[in-house]
N, C-alpha and C. Protein backbone atom coordinates (compact mmCIF):
# COMPACT_ATOMS: atom_id res chain seq x y z
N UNK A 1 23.79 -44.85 13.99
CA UNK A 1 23.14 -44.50 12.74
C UNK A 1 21.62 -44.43 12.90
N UNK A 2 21.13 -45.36 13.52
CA UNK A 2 19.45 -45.56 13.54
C UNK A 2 19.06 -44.00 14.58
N UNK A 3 20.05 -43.53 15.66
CA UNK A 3 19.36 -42.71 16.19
C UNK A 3 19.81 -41.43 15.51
N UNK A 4 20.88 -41.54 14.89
CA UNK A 4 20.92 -39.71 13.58
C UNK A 4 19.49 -40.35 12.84
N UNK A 5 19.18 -41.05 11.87
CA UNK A 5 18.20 -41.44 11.16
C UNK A 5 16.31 -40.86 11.82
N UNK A 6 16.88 -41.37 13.63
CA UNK A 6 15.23 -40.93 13.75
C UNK A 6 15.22 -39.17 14.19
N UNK A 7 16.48 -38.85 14.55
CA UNK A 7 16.66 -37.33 15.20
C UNK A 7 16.33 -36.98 13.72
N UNK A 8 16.95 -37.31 12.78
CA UNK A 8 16.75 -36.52 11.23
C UNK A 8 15.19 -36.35 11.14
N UNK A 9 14.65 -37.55 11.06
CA UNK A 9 12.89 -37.86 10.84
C UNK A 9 12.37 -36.94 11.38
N UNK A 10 12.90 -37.08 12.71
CA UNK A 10 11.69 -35.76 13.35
C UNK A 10 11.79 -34.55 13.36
N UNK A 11 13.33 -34.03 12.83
CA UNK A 11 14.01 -32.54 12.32
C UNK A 11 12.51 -32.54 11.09
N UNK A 12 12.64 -33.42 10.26
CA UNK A 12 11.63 -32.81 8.43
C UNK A 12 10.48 -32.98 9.15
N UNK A 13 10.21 -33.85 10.06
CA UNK A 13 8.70 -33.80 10.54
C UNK A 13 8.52 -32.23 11.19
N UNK A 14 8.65 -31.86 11.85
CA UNK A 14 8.71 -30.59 12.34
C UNK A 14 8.82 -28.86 11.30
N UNK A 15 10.37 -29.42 10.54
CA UNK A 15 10.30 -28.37 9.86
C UNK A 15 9.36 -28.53 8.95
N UNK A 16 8.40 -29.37 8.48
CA UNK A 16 7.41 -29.38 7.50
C UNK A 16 6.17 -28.93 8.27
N UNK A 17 6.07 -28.75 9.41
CA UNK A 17 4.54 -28.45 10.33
C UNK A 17 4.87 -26.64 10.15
N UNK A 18 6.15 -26.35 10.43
CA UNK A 18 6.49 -25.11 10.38
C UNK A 18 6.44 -24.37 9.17
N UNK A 19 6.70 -24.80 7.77
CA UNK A 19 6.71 -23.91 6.87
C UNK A 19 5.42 -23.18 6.59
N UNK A 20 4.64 -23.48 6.97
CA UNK A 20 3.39 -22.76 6.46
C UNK A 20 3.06 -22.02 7.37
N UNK A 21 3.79 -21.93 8.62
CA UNK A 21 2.93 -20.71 9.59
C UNK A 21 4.33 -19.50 8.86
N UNK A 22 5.30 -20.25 8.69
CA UNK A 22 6.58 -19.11 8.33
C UNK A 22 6.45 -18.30 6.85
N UNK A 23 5.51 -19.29 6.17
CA UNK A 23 5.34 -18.87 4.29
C UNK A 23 4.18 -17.35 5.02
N UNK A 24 3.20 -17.61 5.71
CA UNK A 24 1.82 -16.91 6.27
C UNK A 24 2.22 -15.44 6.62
N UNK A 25 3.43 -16.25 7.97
CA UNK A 25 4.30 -14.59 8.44
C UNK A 25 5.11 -13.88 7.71
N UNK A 26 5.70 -14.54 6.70
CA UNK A 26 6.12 -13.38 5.55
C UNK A 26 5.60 -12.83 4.68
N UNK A 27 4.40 -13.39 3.94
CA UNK A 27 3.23 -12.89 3.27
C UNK A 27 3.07 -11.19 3.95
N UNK A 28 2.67 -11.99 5.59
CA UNK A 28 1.87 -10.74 6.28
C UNK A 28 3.09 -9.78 5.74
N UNK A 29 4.05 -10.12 6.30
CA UNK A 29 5.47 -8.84 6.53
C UNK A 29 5.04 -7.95 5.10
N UNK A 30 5.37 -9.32 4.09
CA UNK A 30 5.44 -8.57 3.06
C UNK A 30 4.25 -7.39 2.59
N UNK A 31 2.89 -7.61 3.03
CA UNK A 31 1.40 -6.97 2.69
C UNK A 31 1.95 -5.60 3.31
N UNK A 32 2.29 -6.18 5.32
CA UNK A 32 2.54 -4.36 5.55
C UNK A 32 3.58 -3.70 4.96
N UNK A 33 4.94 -4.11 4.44
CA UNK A 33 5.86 -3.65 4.48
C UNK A 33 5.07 -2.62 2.52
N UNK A 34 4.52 -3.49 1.79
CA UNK A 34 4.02 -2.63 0.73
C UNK A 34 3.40 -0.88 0.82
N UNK A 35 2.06 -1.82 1.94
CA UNK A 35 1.51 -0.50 2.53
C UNK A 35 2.37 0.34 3.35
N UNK A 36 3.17 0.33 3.83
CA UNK A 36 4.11 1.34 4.68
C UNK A 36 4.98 1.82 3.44
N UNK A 37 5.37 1.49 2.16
CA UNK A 37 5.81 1.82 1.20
C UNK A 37 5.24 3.51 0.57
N UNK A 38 3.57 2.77 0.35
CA UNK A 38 3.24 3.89 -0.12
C UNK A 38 2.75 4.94 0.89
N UNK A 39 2.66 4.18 1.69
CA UNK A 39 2.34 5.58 2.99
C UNK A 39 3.30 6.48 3.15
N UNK A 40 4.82 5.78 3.08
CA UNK A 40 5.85 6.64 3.57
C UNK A 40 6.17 7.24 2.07
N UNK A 41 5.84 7.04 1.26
CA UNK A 41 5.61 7.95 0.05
C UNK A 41 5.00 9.04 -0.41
N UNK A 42 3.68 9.23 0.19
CA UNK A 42 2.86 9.78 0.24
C UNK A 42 3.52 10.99 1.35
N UNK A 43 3.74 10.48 2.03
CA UNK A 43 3.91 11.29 3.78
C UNK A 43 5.27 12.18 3.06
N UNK A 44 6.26 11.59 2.50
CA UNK A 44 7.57 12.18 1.73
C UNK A 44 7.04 13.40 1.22
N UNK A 45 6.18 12.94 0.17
CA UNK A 45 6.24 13.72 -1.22
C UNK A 45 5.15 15.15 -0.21
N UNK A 46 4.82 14.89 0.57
CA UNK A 46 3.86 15.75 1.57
C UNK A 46 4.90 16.93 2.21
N UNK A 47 5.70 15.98 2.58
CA UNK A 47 6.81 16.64 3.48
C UNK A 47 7.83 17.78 2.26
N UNK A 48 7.72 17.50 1.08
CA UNK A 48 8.52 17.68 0.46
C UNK A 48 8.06 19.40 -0.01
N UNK A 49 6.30 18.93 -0.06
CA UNK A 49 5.92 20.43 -0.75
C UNK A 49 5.90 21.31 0.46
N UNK A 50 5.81 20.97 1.71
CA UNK A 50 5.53 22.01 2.51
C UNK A 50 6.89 22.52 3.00
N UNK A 51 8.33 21.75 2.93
CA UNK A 51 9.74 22.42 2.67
C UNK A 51 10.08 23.49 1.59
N UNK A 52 9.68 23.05 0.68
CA UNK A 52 9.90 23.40 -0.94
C UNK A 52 9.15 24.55 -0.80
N UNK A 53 7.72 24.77 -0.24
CA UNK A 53 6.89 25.82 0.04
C UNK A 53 5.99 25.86 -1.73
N UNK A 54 5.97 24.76 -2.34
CA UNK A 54 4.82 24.97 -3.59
C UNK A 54 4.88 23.36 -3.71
N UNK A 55 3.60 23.37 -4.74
CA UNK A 55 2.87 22.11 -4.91
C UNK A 55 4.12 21.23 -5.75
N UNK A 56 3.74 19.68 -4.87
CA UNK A 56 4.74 19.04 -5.19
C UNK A 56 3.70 17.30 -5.67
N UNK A 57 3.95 16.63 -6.77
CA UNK A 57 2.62 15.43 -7.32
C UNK A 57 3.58 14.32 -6.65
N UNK A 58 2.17 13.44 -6.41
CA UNK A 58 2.20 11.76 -6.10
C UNK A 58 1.94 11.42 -7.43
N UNK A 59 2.98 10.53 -7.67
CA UNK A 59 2.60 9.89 -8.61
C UNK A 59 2.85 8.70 -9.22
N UNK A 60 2.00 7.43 -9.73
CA UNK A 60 2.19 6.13 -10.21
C UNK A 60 2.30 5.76 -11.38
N UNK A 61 3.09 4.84 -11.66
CA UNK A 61 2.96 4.61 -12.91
C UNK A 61 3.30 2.73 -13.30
N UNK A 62 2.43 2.11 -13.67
CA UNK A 62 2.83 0.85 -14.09
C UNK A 62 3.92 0.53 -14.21
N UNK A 63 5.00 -0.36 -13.76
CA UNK A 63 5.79 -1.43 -13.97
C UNK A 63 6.15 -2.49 -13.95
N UNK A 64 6.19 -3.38 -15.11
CA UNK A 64 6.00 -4.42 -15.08
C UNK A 64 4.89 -5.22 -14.47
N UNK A 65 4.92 -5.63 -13.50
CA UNK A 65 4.01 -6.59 -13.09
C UNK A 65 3.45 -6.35 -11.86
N UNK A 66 4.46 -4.68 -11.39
CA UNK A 66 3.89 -4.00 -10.28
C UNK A 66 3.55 -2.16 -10.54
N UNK A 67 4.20 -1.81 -9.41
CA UNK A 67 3.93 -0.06 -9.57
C UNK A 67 4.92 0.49 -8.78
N UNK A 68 5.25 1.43 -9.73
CA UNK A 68 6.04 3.19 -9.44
C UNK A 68 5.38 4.05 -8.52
N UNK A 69 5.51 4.01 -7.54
CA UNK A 69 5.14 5.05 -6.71
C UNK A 69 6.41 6.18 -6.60
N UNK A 70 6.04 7.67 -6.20
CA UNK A 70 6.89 8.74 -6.44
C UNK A 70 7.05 9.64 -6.18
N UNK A 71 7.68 10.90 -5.97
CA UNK A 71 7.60 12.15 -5.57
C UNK A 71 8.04 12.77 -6.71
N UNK A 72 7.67 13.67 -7.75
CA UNK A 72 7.92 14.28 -8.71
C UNK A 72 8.75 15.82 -8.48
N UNK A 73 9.86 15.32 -7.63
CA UNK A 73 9.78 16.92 -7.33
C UNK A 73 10.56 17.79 -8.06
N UNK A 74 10.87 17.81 -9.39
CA UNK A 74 11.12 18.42 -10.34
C UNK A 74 9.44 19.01 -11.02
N UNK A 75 8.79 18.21 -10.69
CA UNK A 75 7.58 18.97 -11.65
C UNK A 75 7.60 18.41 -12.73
N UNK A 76 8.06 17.59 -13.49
CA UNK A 76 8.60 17.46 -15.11
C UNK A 76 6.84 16.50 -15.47
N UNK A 77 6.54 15.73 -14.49
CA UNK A 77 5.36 14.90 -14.90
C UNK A 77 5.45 13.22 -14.89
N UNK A 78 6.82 13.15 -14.62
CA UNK A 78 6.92 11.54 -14.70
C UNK A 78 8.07 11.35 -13.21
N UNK A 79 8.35 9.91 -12.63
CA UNK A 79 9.12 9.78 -12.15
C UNK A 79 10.39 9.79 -12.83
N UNK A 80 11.22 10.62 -12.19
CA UNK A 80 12.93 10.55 -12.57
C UNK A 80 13.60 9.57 -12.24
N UNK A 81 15.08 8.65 -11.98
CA UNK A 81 16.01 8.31 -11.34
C UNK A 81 16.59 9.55 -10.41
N UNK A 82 16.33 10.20 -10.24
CA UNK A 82 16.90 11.23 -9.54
C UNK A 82 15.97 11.41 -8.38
N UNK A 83 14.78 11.52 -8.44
CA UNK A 83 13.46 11.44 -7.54
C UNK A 83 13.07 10.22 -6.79
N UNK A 84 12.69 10.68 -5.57
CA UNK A 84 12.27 9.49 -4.31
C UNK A 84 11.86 8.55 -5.19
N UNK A 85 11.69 7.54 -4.74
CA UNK A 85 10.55 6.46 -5.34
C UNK A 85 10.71 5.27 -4.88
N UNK A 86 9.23 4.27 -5.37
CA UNK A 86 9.52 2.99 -4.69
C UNK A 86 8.79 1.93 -5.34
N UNK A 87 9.46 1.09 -5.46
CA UNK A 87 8.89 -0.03 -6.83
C UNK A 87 7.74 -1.22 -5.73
N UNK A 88 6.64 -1.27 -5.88
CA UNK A 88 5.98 -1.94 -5.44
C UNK A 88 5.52 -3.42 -6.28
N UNK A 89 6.04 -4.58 -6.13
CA UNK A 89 6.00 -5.47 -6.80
C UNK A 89 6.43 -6.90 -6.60
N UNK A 90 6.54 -7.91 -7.22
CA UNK A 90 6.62 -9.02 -6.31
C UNK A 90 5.62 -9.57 -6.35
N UNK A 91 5.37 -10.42 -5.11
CA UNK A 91 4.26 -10.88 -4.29
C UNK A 91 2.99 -9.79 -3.98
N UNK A 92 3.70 -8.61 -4.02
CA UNK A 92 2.91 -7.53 -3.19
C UNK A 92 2.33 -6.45 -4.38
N UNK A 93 1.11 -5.83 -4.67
CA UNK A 93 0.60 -5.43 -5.80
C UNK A 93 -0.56 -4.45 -5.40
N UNK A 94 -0.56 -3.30 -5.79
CA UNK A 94 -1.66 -2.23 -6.03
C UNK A 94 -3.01 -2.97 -6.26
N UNK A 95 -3.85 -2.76 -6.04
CA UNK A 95 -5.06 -4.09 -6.77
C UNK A 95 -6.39 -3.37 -6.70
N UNK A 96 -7.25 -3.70 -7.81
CA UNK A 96 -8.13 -2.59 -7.84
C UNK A 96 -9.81 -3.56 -7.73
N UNK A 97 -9.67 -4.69 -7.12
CA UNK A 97 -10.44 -5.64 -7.02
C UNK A 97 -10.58 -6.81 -6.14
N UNK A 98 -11.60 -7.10 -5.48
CA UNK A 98 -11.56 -8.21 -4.53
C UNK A 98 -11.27 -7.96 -3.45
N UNK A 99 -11.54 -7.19 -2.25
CA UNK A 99 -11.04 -6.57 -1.08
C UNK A 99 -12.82 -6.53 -0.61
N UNK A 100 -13.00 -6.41 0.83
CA UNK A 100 -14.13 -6.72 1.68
C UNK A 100 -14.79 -5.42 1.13
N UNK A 101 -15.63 -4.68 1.34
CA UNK A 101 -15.87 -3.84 1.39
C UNK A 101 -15.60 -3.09 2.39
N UNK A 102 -15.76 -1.44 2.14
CA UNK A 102 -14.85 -0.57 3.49
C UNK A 102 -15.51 -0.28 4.07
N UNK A 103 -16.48 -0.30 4.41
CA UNK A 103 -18.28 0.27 5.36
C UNK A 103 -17.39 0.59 6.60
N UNK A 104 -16.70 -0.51 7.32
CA UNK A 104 -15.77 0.09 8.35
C UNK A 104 -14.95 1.27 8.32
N UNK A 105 -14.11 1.62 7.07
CA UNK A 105 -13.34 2.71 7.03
C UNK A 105 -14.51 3.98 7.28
N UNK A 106 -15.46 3.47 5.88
CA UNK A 106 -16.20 4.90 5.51
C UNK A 106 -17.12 5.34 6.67
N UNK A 107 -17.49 4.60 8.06
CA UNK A 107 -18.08 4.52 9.00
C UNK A 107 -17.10 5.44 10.12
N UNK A 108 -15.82 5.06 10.21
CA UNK A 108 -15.00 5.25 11.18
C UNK A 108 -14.62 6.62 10.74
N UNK A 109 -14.07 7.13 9.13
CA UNK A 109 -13.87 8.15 9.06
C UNK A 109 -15.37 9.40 8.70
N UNK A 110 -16.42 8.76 9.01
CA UNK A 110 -17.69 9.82 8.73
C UNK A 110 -17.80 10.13 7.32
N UNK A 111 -17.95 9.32 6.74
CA UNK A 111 -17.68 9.93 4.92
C UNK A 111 -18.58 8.66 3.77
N UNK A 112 -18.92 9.28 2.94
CA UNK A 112 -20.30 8.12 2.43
C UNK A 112 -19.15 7.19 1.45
N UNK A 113 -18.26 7.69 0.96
CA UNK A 113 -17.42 6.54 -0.30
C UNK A 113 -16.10 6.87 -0.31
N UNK A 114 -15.34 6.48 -0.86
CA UNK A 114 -13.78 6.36 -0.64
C UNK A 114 -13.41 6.58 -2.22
N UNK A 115 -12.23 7.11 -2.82
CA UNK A 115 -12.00 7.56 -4.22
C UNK A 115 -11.01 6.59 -4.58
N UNK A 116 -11.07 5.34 -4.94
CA UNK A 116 -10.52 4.10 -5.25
C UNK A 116 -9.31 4.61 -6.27
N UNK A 117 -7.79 4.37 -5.84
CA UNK A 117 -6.66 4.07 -6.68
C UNK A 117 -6.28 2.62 -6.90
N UNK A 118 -5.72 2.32 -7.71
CA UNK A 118 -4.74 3.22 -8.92
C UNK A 118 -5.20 3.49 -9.77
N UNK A 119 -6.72 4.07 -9.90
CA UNK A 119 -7.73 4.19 -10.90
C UNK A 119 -6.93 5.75 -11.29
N UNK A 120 -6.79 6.58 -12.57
CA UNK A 120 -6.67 7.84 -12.40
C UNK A 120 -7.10 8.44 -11.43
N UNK A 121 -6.21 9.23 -10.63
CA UNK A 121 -6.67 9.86 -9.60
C UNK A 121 -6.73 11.17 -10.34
N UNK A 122 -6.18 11.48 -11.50
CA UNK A 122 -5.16 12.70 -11.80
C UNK A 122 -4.19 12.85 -11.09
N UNK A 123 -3.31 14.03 -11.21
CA UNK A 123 -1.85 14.13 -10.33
C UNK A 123 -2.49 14.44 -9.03
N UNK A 124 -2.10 13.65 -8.24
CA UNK A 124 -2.44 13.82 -6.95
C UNK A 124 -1.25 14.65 -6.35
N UNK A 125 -1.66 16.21 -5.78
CA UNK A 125 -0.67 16.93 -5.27
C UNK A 125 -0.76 17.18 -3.95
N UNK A 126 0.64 17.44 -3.51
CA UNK A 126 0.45 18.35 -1.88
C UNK A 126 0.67 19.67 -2.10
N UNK A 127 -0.01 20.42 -1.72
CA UNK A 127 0.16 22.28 -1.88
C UNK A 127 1.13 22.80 -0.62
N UNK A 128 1.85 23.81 -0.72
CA UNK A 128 2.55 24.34 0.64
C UNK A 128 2.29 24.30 1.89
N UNK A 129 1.19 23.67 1.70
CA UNK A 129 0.50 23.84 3.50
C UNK A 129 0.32 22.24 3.42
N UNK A 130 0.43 21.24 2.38
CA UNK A 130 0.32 19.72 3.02
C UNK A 130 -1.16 19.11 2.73
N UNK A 131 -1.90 20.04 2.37
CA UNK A 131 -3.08 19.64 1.92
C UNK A 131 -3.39 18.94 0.06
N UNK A 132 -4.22 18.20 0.14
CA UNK A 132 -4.17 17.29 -1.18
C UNK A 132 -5.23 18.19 -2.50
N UNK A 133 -4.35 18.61 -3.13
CA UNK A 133 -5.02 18.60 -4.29
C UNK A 133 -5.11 18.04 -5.75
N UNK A 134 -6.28 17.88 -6.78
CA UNK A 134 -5.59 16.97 -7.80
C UNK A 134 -6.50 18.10 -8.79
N UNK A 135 -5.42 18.22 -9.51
CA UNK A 135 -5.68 18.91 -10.90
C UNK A 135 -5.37 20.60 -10.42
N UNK A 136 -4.69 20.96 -9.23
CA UNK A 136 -4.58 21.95 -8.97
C UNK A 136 -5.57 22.78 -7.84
N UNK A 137 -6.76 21.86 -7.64
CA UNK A 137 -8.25 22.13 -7.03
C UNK A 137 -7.92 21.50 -5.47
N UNK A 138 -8.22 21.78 -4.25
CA UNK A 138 -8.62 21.20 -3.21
C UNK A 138 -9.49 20.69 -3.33
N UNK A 139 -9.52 19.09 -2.67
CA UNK A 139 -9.99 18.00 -3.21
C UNK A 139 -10.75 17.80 -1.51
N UNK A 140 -12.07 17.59 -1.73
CA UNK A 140 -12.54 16.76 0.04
C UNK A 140 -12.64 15.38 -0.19
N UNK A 141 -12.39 14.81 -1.20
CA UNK A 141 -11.96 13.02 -1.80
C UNK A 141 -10.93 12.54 -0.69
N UNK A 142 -11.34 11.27 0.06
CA UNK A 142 -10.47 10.77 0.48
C UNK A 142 -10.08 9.32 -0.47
N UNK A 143 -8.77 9.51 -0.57
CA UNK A 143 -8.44 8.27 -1.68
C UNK A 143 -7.43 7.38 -0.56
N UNK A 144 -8.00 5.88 -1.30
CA UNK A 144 -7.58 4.66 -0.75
C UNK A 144 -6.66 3.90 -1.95
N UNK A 145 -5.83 3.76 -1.32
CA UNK A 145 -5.18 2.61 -2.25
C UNK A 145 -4.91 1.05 -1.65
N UNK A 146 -5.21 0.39 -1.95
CA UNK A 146 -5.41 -1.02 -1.69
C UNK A 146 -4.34 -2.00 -2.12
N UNK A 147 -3.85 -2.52 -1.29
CA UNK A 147 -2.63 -3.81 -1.66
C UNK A 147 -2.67 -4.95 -1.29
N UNK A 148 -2.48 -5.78 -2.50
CA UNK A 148 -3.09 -6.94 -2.10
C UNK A 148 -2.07 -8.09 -2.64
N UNK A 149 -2.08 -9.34 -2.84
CA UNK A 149 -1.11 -10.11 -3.62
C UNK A 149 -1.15 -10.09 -4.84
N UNK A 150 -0.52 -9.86 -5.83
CA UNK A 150 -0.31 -10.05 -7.07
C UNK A 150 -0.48 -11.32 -7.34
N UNK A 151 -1.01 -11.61 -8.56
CA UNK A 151 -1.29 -12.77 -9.44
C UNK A 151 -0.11 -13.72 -9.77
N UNK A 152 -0.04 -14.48 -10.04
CA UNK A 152 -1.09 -15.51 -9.76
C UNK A 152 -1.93 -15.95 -8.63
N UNK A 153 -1.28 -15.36 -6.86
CA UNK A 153 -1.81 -15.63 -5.88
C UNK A 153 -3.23 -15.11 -5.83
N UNK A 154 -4.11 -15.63 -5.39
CA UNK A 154 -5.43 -15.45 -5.08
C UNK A 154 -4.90 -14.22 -3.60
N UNK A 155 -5.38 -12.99 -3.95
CA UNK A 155 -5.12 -12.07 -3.47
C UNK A 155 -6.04 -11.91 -1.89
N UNK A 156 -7.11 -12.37 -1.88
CA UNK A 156 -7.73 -13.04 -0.49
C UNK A 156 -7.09 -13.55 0.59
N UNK A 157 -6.04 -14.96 -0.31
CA UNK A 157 -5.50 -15.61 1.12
C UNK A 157 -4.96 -14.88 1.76
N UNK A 158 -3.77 -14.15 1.20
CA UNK A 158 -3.25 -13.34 2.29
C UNK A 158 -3.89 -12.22 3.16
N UNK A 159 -4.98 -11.79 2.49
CA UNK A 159 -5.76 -10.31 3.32
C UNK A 159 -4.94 -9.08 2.60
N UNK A 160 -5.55 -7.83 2.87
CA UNK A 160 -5.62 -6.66 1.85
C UNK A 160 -4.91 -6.10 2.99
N UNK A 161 -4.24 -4.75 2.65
CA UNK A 161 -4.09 -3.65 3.38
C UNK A 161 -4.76 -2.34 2.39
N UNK A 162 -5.34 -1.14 3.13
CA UNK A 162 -5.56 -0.15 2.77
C UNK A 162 -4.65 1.08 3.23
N UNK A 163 -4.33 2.03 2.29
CA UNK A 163 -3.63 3.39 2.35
C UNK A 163 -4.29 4.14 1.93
N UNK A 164 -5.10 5.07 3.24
CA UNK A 164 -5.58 6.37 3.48
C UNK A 164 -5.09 7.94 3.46
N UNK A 165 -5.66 8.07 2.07
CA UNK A 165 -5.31 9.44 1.74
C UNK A 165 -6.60 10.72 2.18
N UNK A 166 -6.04 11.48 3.67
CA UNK A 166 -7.04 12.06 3.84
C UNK A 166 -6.92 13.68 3.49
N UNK A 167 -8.11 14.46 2.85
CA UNK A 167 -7.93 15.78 2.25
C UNK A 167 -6.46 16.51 3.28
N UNK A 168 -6.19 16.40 4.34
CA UNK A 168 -5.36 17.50 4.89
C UNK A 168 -4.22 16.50 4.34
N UNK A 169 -3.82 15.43 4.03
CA UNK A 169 -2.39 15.30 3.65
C UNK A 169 -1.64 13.89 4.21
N UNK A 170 -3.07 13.61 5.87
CA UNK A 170 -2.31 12.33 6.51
C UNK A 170 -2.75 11.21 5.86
N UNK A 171 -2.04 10.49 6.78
CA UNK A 171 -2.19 8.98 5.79
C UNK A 171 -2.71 7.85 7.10
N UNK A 172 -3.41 6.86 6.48
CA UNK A 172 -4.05 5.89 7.69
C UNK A 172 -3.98 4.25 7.26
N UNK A 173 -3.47 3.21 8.03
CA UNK A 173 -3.33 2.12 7.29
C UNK A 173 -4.64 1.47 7.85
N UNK A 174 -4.98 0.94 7.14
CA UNK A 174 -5.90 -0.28 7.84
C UNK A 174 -5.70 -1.72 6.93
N UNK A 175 -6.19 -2.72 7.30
CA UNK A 175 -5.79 -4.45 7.44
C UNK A 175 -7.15 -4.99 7.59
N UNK A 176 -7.10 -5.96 6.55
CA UNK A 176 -8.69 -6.66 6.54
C UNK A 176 -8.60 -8.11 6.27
N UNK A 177 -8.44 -9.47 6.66
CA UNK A 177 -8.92 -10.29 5.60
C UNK A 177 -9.81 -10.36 4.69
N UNK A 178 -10.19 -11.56 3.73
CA UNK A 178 -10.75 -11.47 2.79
C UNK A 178 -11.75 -10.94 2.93
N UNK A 179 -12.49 -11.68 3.94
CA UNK A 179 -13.97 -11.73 4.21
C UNK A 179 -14.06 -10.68 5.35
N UNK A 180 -12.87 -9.42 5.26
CA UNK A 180 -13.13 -8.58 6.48
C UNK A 180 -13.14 -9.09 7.72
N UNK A 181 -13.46 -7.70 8.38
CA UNK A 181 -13.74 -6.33 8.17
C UNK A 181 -12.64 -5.38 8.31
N UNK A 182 -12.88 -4.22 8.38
CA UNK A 182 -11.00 -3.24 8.32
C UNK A 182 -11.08 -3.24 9.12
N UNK A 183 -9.58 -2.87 9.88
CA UNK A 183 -9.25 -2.46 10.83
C UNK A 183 -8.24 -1.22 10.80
N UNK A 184 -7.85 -0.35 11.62
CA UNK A 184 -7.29 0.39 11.46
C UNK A 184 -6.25 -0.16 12.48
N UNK A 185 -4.52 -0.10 11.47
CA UNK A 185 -3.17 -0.34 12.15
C UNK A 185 -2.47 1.10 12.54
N UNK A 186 -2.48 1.71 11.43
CA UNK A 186 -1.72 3.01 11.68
C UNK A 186 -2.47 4.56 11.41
């Protein structure tokens, strides 16, 4: 009995040193797995207009306590049940505040400012050729969307990811802690 008793002790001693590097590595999972969400959304709804051969919208829309990301490819103006899509939410959250600054992105990609979502972008579209336009106009705006932890978590601890929307259509991830700086993953 005394030696199940101390093998037990040092089983909770251990698994208690461990939960917090394991709570850390799923956080992370969870941050990229968001951003690869809307990337591979973006990249879809891309793929979709240059099959289709006419302009096809990205588009978001509040839910609940997260966000609708989408491919509209009916045109109608909203996401369908019938249309791609992907509920971003949870732990994991669109966030329009508290992220390092991007001096690294806007440095790396040659460009003075970045066009911050989920602010209205307007309908953000892909035209037949894959290129981004919003409101119908070719756009030289590169738009970022930023994901970070949803509230109540202090959206810092875990670190931000960014999703790079560049005028021709591709997409670029980059990864920052709080206090920076970006990096570029994908």
């Amino acid at each position: 009995m005394i030696e199940l008793a101390v093998s037990m002790t040092i089983l909770l001693i251990l698994s208690a040193m461990a939960i917090p590097s394991l709570l850390q590595s799923f956080r992370t999972y969870q941050l990229n797995n968001g951003a690869a969400r809307v990337s591979d959304m973006l990249k879809f709804t891309r793929y979709e207009a240059v099959r289709q051969n006419r302009p096809i919208s990205f588009l978001m829309q509040p839910s609940g306590n997260g966000w609708l990301v989408g491919t509209d490819s009916n045109r109608n103006g909203n996401i369908d049940p019938t249309d791609k899509q992907a509920l971003i939410n949870g732990f994991v959250t669109l966030v329009t505040a508290g992220m390092p600054p991007p001096a690294a992105i806007t440095a790396s990609l040659n460009v003075g400012a970045l066009t911050a979502t989920p602010a209205n972008p307007g309908p953000l579209q892909f035209d037949a050729r894959g290129a981004v336009r919003v409101n119908g106009t070719l756009t030289g705006n590169i738009y970022v969307f930023y994901v970070g932890a949803a509230p109540p978590n202090n959206p810092g601890d875990f670190g931000f990811r960014a999703v790079i929307l560049l005028p021709t259509g591709a997409t670029q991830i980059w990864t920052a802690t709080a206090a920076g700086p970006w990096q570029r993953t994908a």
